[in-house]
Protein backbone atom coordinates (compact mmCIF):
# COMPACT_ATOMS: atom_id res chain seq x y z
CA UNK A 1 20.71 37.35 -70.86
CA UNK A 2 17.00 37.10 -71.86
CA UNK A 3 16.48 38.40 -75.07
CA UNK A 4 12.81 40.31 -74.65
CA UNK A 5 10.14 42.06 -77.37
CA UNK A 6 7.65 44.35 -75.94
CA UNK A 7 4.12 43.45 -76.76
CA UNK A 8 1.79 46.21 -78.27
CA UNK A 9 -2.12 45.64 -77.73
CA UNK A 10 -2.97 44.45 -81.37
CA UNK A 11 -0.84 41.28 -80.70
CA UNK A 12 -2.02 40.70 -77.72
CA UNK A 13 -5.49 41.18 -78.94
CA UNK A 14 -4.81 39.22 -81.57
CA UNK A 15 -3.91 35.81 -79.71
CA UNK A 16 -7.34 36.34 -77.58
CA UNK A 17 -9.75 36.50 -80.21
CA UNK A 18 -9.86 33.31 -82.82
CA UNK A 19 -12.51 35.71 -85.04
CA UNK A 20 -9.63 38.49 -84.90
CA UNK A 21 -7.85 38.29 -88.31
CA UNK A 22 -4.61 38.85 -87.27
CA UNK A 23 -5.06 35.59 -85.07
CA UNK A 24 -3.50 32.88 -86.39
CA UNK A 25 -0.31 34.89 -87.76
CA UNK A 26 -0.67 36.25 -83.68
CA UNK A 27 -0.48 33.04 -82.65
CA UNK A 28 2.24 31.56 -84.63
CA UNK A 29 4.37 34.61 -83.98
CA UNK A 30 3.56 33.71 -80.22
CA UNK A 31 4.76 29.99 -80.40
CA UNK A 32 8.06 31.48 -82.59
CA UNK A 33 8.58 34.10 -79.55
CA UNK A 34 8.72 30.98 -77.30
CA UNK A 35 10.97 28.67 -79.49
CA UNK A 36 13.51 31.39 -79.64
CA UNK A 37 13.19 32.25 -75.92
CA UNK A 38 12.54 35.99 -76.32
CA UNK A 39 10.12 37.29 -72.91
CA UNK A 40 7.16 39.10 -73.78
CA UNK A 41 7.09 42.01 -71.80
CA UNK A 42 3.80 44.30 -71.39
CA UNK A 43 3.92 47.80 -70.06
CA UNK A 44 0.87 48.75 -67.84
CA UNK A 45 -1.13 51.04 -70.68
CA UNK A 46 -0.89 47.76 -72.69
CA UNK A 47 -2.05 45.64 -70.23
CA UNK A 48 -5.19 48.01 -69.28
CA UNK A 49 -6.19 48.70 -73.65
CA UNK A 50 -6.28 45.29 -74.45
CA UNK A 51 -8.23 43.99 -71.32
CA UNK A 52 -10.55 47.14 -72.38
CA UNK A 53 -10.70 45.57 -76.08
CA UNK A 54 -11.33 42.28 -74.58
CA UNK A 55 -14.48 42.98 -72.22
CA UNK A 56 -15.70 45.37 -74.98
CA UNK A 57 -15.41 43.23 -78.22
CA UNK A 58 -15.82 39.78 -76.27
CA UNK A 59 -17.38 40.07 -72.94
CA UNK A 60 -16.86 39.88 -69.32
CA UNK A 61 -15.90 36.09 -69.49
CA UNK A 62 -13.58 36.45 -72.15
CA UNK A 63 -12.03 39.24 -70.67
CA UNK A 64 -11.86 37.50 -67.10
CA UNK A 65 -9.95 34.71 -68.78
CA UNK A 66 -7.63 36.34 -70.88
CA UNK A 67 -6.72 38.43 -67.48
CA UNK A 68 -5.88 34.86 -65.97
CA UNK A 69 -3.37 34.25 -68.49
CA UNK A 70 -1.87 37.28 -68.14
CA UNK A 71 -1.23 37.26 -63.98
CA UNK A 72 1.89 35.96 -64.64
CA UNK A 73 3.15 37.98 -67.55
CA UNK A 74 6.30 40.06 -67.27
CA UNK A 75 5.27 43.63 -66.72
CA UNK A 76 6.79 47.06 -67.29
CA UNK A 77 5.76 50.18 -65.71
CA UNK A 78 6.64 53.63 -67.90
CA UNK A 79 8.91 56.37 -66.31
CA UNK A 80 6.77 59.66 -65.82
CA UNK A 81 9.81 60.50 -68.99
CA UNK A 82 8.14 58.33 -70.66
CA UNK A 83 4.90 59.62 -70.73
CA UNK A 84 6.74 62.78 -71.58
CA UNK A 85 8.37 61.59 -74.47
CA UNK A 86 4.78 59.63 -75.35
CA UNK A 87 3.33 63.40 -75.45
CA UNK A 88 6.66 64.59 -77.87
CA UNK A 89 6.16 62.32 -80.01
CA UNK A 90 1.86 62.42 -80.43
CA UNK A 91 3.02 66.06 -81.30
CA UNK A 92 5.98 65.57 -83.89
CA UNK A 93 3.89 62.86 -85.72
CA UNK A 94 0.76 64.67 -85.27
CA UNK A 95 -0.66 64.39 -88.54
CA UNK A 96 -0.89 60.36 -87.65
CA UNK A 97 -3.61 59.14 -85.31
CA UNK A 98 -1.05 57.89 -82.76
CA UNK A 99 -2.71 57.30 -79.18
CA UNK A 100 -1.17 57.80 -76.25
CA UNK A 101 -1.08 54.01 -75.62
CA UNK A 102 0.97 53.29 -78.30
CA UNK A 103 3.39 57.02 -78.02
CA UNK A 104 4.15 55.44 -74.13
CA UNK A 105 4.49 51.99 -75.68
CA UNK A 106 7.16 53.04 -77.99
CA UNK A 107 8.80 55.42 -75.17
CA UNK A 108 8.96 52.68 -73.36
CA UNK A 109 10.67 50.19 -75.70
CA UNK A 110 12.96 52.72 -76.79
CA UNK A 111 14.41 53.55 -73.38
CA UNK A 112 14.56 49.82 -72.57
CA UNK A 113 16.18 49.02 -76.03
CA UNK A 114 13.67 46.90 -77.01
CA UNK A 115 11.76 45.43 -80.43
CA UNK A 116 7.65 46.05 -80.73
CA UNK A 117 5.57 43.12 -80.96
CA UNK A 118 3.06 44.74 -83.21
CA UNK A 119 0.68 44.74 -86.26
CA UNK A 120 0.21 48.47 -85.97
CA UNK A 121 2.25 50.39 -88.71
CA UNK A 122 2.61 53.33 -86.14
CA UNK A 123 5.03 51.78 -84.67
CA UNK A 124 7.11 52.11 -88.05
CA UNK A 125 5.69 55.95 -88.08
CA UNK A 126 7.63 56.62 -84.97
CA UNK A 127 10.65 54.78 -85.96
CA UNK A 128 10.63 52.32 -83.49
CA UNK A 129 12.29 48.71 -83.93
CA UNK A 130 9.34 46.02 -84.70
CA UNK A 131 9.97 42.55 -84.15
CA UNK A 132 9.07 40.25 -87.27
């Protein structure tokens, strides 16, 4: 059995852009995902904010590559439960600045059983398992 993390868009982000700060620790948390043969998985909202992040903070080139690398990730595509839970839990945390991107995000790992691959501390908000 594969052992899997789901990837939030700050990671992902993150390995893009060598200016980001979070790049290098992105980066060598990437290569450590590999050497212990965990999948990244990326649900659909991921995919779609970080190639927004991408064409906006780096351009059209940048963002054209980075979608290259990502044709063959492993993708995940929420329940409309999901999205319902995503809305519950904007509203029981709702004096945090959660988006919707990252409520579905954790909906999503939670039903699958699955760790965060984050940097956001949001994820810790909503009680989700982070992978460090």
């Amino acid at each position: 059995m594969t052992r899997a993390v789901l990837a939030d868009a700050v990671a992902l982000y993150a390995t893009a852009d060598e200016s980001d700060s979070l790049h290098e620790r992105a980066m060598q948390d990437f290569a450590k995902l590999e050497r212990d043969h965990r999948e990244v998985l990326v649900a659909y909202p991921t995919l779609l904010e970080t190639y927004s992040l991408v064409l906006k903070r780096m351009g059209m080139r940048a963002a054209e590559r980075w979608m290259s690398y990502m044709a063959n990730a492993a993708f995940v595509n929420p329940t409309p439960e999901d999205y319902r839970q995503a809305i519950a839990r904007i509203q029981a945390f709702s004096d945090h600045d959660i988006s919707l991107f990252d409520a579905t995000a954790a909906a999503v790992a939670l039903r699958l059983g699955l760790e965060v691959w984050t940097y956001d501390h949001h994820f810790d908000v909503m009680r989700v398992p982070v992978w460090r």
